[in-house]
PDB file of N, CA and C in Angstrom:
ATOM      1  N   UNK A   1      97.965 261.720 128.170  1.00  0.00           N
ATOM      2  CA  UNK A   1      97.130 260.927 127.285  1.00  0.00           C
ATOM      3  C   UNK A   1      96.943 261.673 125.959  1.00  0.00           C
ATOM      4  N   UNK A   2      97.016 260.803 124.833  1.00  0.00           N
ATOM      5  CA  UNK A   2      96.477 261.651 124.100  1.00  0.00           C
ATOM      6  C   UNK A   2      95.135 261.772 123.366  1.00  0.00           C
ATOM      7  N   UNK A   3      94.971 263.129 123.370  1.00  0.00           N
ATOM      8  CA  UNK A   3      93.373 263.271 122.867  1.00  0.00           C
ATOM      9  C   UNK A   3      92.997 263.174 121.990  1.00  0.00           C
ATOM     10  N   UNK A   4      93.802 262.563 120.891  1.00  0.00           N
ATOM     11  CA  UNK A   4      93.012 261.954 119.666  1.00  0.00           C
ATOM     12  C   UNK A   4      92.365 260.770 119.685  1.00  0.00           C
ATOM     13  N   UNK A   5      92.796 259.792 121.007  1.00  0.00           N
ATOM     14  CA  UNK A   5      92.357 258.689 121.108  1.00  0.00           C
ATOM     15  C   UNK A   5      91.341 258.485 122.223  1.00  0.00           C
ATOM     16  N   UNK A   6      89.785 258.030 121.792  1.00  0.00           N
ATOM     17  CA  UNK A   6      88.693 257.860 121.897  1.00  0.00           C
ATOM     18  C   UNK A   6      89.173 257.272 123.686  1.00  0.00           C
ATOM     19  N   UNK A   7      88.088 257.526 124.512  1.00  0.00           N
ATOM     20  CA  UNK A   7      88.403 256.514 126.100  1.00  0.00           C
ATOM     21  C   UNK A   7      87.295 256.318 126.606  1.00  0.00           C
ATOM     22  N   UNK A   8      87.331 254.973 127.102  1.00  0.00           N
ATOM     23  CA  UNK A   8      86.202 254.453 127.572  1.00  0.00           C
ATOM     24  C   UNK A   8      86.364 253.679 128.426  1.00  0.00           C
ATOM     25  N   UNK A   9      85.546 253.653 129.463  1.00  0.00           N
ATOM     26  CA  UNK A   9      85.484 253.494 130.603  1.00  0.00           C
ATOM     27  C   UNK A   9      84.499 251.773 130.774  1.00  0.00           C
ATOM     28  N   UNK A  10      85.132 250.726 131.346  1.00  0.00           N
ATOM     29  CA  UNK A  10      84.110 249.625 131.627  1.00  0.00           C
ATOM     30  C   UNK A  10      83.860 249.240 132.937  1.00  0.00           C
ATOM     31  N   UNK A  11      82.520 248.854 132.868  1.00  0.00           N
ATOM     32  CA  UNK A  11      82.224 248.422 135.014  1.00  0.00           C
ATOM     33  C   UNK A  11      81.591 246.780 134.891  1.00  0.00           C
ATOM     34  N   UNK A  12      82.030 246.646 135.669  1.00  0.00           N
ATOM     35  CA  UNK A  12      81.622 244.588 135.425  1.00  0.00           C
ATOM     36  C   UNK A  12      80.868 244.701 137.095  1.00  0.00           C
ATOM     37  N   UNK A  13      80.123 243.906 137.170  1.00  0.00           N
ATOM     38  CA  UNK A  13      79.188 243.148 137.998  1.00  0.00           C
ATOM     39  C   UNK A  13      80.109 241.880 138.194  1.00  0.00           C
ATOM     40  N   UNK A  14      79.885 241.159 139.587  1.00  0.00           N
ATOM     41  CA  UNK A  14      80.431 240.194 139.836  1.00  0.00           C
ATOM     42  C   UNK A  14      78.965 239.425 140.274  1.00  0.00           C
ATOM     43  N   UNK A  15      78.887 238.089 139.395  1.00  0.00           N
ATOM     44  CA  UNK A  15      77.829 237.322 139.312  1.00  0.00           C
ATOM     45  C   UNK A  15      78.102 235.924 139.359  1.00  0.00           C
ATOM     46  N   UNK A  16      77.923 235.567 140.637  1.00  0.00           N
ATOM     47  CA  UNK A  16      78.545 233.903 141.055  1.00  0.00           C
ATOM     48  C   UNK A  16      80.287 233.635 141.020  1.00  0.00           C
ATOM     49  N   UNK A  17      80.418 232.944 140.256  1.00  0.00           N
ATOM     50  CA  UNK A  17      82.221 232.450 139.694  1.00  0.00           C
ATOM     51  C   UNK A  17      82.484 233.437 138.734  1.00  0.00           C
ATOM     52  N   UNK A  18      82.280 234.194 137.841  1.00  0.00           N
ATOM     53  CA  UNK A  18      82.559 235.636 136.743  1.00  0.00           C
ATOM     54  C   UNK A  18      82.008 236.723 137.097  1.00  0.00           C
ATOM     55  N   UNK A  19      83.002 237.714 136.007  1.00  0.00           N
ATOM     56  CA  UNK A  19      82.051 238.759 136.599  1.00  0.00           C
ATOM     57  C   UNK A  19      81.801 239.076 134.872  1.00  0.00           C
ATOM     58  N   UNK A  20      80.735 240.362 135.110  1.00  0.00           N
ATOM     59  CA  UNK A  20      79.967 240.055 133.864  1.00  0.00           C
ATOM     60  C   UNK A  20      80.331 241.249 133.537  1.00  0.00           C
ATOM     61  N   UNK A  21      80.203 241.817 132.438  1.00  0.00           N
ATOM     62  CA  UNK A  21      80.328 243.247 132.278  1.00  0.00           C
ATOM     63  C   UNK A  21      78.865 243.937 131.672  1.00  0.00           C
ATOM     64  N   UNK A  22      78.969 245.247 132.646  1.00  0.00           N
ATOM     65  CA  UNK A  22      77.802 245.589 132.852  1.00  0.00           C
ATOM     66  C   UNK A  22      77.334 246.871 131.997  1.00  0.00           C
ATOM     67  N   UNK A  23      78.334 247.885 131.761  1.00  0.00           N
ATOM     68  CA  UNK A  23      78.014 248.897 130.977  1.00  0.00           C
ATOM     69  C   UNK A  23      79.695 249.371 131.049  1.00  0.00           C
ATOM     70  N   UNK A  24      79.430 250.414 129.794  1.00  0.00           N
ATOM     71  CA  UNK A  24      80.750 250.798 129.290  1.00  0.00           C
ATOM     72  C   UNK A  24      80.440 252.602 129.128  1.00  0.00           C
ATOM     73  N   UNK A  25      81.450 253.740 129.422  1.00  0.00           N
ATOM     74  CA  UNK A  25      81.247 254.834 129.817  1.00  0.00           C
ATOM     75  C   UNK A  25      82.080 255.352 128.649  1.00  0.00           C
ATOM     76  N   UNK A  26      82.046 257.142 128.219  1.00  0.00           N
ATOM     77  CA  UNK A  26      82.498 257.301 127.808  1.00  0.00           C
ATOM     78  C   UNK A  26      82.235 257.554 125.888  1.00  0.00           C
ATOM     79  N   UNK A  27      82.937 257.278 125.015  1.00  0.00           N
ATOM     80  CA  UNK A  27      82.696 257.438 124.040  1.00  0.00           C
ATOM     81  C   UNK A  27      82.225 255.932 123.222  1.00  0.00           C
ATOM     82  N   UNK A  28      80.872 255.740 122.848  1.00  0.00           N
ATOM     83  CA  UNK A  28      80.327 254.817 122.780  1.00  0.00           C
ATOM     84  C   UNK A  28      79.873 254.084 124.558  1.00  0.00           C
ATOM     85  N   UNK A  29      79.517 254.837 124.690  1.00  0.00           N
ATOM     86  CA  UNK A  29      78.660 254.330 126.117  1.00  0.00           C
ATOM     87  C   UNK A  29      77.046 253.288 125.459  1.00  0.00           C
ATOM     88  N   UNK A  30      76.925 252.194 126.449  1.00  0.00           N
ATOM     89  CA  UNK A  30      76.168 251.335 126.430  1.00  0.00           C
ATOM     90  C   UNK A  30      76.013 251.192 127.942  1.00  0.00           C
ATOM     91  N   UNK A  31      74.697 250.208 128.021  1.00  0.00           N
ATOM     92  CA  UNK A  31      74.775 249.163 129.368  1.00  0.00           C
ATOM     93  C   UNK A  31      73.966 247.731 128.945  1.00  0.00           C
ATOM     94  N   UNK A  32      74.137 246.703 129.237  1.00  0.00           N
ATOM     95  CA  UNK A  32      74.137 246.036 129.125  1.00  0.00           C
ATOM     96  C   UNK A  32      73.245 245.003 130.534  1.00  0.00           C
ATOM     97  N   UNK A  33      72.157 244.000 129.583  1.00  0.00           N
ATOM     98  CA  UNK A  33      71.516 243.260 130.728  1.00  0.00           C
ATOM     99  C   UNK A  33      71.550 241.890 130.972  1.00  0.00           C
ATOM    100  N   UNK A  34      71.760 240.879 132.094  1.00  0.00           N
ATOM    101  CA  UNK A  34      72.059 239.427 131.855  1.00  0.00           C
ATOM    102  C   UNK A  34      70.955 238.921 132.372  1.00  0.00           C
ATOM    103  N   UNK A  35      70.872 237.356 132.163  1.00  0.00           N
ATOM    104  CA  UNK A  35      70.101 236.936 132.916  1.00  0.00           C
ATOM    105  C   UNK A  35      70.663 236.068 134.240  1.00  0.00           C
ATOM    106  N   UNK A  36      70.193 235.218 135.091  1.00  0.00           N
ATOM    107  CA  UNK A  36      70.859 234.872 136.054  1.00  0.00           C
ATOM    108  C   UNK A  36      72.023 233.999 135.750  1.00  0.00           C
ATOM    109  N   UNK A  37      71.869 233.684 134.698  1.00  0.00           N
ATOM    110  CA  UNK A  37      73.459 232.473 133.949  1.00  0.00           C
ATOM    111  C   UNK A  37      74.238 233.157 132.968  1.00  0.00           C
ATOM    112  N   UNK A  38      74.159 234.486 133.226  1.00  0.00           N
ATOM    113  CA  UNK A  38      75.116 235.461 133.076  1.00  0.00           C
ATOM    114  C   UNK A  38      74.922 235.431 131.073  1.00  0.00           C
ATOM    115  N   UNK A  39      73.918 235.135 130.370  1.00  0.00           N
ATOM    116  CA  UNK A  39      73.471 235.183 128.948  1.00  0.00           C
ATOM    117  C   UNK A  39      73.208 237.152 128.920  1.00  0.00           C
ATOM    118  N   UNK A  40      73.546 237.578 128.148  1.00  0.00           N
ATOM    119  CA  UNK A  40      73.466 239.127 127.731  1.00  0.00           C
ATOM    120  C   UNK A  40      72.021 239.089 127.073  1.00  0.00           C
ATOM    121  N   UNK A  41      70.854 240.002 127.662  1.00  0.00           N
ATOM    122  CA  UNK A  41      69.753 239.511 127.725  1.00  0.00           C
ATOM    123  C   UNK A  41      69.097 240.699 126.933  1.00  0.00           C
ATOM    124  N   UNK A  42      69.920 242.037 126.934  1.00  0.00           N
ATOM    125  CA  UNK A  42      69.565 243.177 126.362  1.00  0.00           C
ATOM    126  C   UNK A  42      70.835 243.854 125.714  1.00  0.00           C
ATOM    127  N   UNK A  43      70.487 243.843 124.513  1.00  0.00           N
ATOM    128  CA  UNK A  43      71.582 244.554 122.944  1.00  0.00           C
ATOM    129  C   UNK A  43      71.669 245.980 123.452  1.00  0.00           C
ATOM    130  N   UNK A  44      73.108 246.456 123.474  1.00  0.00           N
ATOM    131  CA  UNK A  44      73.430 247.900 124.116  1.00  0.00           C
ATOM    132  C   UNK A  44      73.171 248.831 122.717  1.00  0.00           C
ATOM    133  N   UNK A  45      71.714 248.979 122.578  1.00  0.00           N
ATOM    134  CA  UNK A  45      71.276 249.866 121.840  1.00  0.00           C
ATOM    135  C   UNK A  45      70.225 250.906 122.477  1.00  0.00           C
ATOM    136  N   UNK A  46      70.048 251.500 122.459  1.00  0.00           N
ATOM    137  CA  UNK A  46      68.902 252.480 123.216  1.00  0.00           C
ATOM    138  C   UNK A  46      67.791 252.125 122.990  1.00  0.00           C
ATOM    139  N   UNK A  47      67.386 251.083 122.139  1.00  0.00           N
ATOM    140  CA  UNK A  47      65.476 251.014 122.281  1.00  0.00           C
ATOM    141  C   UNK A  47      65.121 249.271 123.361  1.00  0.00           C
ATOM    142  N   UNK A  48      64.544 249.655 123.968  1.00  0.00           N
ATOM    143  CA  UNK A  48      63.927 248.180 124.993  1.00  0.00           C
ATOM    144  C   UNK A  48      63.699 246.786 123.882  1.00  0.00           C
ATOM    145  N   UNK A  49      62.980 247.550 122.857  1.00  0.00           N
ATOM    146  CA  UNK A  49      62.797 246.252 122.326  1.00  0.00           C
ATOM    147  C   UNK A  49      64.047 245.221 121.462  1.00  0.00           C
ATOM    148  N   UNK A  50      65.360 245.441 121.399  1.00  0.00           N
ATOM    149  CA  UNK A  50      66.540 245.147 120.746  1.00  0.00           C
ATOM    150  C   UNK A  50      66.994 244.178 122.643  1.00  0.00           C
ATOM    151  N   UNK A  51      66.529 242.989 122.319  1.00  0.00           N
ATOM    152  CA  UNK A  51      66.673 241.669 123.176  1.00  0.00           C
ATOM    153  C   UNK A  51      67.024 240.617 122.766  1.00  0.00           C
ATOM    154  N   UNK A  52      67.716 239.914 123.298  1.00  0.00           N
ATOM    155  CA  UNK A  52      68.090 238.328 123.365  1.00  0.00           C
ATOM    156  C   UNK A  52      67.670 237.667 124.575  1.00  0.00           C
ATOM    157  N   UNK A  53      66.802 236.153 124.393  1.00  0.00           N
ATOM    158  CA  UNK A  53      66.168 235.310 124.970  1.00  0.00           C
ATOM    159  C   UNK A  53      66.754 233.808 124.727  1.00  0.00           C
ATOM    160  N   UNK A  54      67.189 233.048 125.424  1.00  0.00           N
ATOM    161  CA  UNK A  54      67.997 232.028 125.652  1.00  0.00           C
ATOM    162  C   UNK A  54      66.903 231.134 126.422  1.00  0.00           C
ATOM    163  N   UNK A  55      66.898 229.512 125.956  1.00  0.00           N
ATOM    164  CA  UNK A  55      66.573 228.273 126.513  1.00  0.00           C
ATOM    165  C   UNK A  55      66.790 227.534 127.667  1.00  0.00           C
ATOM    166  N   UNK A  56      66.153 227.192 128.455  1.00  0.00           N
ATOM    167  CA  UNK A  56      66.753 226.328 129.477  1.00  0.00           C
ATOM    168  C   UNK A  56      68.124 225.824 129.934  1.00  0.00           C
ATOM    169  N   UNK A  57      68.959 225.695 127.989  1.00  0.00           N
ATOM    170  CA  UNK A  57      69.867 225.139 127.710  1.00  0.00           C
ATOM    171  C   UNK A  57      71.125 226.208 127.487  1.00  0.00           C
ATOM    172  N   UNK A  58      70.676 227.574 127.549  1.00  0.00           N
ATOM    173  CA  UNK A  58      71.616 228.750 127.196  1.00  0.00           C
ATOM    174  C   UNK A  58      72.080 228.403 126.207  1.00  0.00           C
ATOM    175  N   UNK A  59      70.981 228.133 125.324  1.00  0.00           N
ATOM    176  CA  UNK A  59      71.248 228.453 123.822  1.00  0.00           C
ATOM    177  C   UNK A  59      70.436 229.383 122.868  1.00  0.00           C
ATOM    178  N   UNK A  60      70.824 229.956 122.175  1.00  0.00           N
ATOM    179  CA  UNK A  60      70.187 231.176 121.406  1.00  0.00           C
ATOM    180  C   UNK A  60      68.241 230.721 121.038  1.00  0.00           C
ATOM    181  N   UNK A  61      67.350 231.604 121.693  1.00  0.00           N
ATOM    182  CA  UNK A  61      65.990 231.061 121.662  1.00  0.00           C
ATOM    183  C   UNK A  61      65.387 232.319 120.189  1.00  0.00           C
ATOM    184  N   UNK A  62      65.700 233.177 120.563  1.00  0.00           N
ATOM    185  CA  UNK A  62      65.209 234.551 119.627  1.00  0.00           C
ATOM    186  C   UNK A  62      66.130 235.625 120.304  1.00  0.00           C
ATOM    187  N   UNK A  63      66.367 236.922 119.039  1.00  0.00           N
ATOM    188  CA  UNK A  63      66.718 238.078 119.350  1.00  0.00           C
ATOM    189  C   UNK A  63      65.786 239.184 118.665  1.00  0.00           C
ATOM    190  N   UNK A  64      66.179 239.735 118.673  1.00  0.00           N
ATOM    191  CA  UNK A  64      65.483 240.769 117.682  1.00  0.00           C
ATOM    192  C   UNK A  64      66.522 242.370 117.866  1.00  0.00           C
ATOM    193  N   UNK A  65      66.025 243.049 116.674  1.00  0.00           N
ATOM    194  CA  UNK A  65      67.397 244.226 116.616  1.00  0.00           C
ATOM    195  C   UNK A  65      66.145 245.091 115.864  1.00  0.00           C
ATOM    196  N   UNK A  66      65.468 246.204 116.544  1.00  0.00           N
ATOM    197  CA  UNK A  66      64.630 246.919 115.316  1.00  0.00           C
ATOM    198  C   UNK A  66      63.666 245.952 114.639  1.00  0.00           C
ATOM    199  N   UNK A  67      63.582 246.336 113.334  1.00  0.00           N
ATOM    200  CA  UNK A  67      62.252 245.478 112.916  1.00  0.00           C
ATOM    201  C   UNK A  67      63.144 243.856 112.650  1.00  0.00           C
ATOM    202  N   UNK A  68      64.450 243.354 112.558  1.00  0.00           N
ATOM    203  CA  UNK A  68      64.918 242.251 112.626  1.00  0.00           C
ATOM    204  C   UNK A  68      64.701 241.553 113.698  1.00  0.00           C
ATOM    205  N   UNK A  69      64.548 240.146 113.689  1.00  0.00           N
ATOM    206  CA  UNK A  69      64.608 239.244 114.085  1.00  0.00           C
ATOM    207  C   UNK A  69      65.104 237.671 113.627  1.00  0.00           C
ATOM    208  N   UNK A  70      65.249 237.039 114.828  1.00  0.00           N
ATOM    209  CA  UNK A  70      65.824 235.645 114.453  1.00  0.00           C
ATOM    210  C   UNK A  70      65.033 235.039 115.685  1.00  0.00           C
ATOM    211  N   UNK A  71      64.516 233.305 115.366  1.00  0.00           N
ATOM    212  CA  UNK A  71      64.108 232.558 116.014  1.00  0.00           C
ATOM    213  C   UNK A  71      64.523 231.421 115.552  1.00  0.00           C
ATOM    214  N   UNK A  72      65.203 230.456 116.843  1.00  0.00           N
ATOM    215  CA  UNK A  72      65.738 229.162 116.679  1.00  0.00           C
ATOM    216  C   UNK A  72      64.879 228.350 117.121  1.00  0.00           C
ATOM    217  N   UNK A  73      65.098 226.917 117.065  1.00  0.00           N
ATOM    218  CA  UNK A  73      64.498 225.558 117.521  1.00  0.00           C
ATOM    219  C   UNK A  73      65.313 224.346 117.642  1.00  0.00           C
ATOM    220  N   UNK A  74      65.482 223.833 118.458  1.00  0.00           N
ATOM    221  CA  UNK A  74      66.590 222.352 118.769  1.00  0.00           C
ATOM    222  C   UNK A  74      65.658 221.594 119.059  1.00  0.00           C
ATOM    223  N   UNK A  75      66.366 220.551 118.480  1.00  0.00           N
ATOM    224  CA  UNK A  75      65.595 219.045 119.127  1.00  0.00           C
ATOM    225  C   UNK A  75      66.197 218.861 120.393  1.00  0.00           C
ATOM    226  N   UNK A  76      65.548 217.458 121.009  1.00  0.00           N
ATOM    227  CA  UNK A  76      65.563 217.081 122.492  1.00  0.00           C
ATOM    228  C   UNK A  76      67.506 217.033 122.995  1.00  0.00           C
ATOM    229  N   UNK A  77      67.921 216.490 121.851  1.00  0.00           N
ATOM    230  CA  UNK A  77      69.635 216.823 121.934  1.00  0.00           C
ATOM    231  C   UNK A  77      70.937 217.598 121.690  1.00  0.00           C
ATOM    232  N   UNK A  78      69.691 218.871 121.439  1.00  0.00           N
ATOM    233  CA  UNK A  78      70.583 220.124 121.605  1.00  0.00           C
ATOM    234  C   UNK A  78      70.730 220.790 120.419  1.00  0.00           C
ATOM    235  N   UNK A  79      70.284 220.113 119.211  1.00  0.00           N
ATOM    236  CA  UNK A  79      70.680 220.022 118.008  1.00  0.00           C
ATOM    237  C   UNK A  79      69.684 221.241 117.373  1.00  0.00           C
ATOM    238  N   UNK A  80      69.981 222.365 116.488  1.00  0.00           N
ATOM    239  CA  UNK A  80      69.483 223.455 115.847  1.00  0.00           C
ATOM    240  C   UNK A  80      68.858 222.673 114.545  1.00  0.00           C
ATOM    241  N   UNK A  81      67.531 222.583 114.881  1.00  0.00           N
ATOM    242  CA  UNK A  81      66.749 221.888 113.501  1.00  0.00           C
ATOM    243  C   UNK A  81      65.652 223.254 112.925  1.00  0.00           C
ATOM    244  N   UNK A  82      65.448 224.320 113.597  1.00  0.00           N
ATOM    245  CA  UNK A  82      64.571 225.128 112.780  1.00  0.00           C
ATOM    246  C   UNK A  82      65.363 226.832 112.776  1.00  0.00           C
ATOM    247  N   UNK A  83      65.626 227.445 112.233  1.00  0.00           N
ATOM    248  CA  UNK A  83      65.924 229.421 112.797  1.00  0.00           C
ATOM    249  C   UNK A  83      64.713 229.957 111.270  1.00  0.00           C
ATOM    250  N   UNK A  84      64.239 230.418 111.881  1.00  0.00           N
ATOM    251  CA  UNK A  84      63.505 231.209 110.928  1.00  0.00           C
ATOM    252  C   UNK A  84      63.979 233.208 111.350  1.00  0.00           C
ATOM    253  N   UNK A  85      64.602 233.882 110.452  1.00  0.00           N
ATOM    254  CA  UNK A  85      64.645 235.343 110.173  1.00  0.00           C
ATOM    255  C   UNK A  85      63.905 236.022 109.625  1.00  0.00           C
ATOM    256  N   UNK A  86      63.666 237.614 110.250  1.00  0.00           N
ATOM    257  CA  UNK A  86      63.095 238.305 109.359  1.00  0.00           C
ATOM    258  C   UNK A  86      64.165 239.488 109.521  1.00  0.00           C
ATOM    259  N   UNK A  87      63.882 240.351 108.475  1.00  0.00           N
ATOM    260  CA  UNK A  87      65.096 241.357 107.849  1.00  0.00           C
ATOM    261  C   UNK A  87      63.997 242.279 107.731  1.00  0.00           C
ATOM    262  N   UNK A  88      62.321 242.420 108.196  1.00  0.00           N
ATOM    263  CA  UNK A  88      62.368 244.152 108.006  1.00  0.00           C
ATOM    264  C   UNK A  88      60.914 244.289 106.879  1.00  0.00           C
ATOM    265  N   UNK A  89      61.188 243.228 105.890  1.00  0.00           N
ATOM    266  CA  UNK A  89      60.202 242.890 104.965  1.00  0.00           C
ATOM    267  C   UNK A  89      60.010 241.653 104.641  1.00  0.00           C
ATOM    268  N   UNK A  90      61.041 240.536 104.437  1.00  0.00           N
ATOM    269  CA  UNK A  90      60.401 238.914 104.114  1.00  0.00           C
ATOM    270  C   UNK A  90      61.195 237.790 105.562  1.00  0.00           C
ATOM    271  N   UNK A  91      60.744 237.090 105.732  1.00  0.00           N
ATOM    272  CA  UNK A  91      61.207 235.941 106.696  1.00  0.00           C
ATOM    273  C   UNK A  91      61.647 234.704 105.919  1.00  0.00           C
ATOM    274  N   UNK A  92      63.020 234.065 106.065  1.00  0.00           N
ATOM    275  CA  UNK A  92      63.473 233.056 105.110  1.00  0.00           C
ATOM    276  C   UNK A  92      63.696 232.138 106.464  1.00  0.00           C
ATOM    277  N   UNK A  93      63.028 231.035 106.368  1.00  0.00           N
ATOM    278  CA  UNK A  93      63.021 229.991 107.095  1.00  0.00           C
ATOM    279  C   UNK A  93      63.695 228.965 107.114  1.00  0.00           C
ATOM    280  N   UNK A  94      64.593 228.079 107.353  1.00  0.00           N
ATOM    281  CA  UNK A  94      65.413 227.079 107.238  1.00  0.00           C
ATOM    282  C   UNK A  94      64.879 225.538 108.385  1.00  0.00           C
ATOM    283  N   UNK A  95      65.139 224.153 107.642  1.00  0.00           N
ATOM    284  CA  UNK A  95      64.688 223.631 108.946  1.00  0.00           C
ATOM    285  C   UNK A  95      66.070 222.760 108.363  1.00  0.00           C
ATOM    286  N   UNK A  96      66.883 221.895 109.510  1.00  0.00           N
ATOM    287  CA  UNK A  96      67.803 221.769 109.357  1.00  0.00           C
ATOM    288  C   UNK A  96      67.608 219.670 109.570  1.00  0.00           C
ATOM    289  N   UNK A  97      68.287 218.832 109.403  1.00  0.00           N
ATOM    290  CA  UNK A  97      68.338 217.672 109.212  1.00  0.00           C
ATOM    291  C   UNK A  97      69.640 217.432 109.642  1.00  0.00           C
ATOM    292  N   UNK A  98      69.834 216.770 111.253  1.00  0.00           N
ATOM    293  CA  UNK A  98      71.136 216.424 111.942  1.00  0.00           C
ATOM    294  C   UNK A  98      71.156 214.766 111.362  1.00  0.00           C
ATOM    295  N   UNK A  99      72.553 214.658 110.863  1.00  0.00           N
ATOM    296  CA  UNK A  99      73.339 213.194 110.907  1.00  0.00           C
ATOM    297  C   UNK A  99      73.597 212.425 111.759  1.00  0.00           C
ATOM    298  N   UNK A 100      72.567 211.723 112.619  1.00  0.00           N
ATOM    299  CA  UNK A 100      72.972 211.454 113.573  1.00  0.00           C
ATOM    300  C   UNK A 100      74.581 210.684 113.746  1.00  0.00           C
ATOM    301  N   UNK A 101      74.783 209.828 112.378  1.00  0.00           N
ATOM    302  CA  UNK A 101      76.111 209.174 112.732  1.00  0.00           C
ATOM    303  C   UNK A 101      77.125 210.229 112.868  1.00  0.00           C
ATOM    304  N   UNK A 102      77.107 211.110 111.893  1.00  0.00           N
ATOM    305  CA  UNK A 102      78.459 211.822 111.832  1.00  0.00           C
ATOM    306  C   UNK A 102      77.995 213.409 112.655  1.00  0.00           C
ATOM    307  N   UNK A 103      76.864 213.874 112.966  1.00  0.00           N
ATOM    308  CA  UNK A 103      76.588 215.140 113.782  1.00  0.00           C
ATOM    309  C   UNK A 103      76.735 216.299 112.485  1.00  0.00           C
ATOM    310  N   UNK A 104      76.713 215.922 111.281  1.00  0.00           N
ATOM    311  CA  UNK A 104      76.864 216.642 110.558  1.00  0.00           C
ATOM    312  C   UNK A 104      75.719 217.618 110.425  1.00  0.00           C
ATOM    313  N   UNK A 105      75.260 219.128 110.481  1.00  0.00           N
ATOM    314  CA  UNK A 105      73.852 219.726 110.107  1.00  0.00           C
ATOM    315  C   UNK A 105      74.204 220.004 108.667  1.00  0.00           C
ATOM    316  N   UNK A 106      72.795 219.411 108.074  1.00  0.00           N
ATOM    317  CA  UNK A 106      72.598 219.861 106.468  1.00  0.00           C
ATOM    318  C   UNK A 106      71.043 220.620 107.055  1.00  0.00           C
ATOM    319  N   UNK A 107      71.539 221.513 105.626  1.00  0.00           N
ATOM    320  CA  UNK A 107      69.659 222.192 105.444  1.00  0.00           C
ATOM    321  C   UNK A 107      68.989 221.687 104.454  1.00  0.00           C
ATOM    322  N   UNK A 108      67.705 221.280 104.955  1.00  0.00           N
ATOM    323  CA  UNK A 108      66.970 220.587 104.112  1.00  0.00           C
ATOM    324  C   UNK A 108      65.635 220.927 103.577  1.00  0.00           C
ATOM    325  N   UNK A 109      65.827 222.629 103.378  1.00  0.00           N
ATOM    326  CA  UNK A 109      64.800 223.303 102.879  1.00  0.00           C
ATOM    327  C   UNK A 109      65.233 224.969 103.352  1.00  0.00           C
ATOM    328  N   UNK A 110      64.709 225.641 102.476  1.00  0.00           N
ATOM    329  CA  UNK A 110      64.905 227.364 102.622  1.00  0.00           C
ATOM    330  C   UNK A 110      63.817 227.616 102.115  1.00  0.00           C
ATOM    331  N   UNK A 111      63.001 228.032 103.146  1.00  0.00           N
ATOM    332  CA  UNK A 111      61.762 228.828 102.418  1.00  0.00           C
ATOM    333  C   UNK A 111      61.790 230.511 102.314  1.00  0.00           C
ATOM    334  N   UNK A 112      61.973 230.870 101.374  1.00  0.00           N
ATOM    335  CA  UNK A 112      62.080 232.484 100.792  1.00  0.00           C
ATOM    336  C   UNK A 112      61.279 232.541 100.136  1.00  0.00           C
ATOM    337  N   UNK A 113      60.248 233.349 100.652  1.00  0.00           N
ATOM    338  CA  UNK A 113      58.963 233.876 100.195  1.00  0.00           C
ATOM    339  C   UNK A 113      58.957 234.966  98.616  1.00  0.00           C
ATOM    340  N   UNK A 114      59.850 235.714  98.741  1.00  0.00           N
ATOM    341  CA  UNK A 114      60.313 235.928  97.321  1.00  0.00           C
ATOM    342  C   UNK A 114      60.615 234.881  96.031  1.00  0.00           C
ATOM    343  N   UNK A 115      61.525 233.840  96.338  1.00  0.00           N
ATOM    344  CA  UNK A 115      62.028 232.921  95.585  1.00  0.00           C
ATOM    345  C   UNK A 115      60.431 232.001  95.566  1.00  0.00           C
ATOM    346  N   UNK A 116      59.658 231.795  96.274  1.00  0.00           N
ATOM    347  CA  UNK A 116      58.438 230.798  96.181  1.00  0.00           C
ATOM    348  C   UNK A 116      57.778 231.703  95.468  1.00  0.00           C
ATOM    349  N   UNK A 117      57.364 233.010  95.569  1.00  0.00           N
ATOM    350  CA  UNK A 117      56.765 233.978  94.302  1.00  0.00           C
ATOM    351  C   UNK A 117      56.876 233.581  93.134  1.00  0.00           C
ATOM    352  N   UNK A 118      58.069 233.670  92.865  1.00  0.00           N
ATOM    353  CA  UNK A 118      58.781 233.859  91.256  1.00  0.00           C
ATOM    354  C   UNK A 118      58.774 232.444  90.800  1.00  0.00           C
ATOM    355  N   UNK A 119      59.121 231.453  91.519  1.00  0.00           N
ATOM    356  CA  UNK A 119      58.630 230.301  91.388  1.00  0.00           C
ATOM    357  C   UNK A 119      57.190 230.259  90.799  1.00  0.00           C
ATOM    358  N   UNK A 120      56.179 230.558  91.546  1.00  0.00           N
ATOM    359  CA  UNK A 120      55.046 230.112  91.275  1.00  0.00           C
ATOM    360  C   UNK A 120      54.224 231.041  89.931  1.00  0.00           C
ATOM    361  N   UNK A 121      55.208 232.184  89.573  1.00  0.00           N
ATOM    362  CA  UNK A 121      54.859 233.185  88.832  1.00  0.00           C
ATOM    363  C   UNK A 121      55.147 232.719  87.096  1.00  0.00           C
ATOM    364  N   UNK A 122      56.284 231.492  87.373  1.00  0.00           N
ATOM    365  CA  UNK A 122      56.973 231.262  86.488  1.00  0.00           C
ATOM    366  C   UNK A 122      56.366 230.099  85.669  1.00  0.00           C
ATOM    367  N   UNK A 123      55.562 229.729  86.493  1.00  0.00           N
ATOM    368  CA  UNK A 123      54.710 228.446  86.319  1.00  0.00           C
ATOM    369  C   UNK A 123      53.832 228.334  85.128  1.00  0.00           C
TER     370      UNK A 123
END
């Protein structure tokens, strides 16, 4: 083998019909957490609080990474009508407006608390 090249080692869990992969050894070692529908439930970073939380629907509910975060919202048909982020210092909010004929998502508002400042500063 040669030793310039990095090796790493992976171990999978077998969970129902897949198997999942569970942690990785070696150079860049992680482990990794699911929930019972096999959604990756914990970010292979070393602090507890760097999580992902999923819906009824195993669709993205919130994560968070450090002081980041993201939070989604769907309507009754699955459809992503709200994610509001934060980055650490401001949260920019989006709420989204589905087409029903064509399924098209438009955004139909960005609220950035900076940009509403300067806005209102400008006034």
């Amino acid at each position: 083998m040669d030793s310039s090249v990095a090796e790493t080692d992976y171990s999978y869990t077998n969970s129902g019909d897949s198997d999942i992969m569970a942690s990785a050894t070696g150079d860049g070692a992680f482990t990794l957490s699911s929930d019972l529908n096999g959604n990756t439930t914990k970010l292979p970073t070393s602090s507890a609080n760097d999580t992902i939380e999923y819906n009824w629907d195993n669709k993205l509910r919130s994560a968070s990474k450090g002081s980041d975060s993201i939070t989604v919202k769907y309507d009754p048909m699955g459809n992503r009508v709200y994610k509001s982020s934060y980055d650490g210092s401001s949260t920019t909010v989006q709420r989204f407006v589905v087409d029903i004929s064509g399924r098209l998502r438009t955004i139909s508002s960005v609220q950035d608390p900076v940009l509403m400042r300067q806005a209102e500063s400008s006034c």
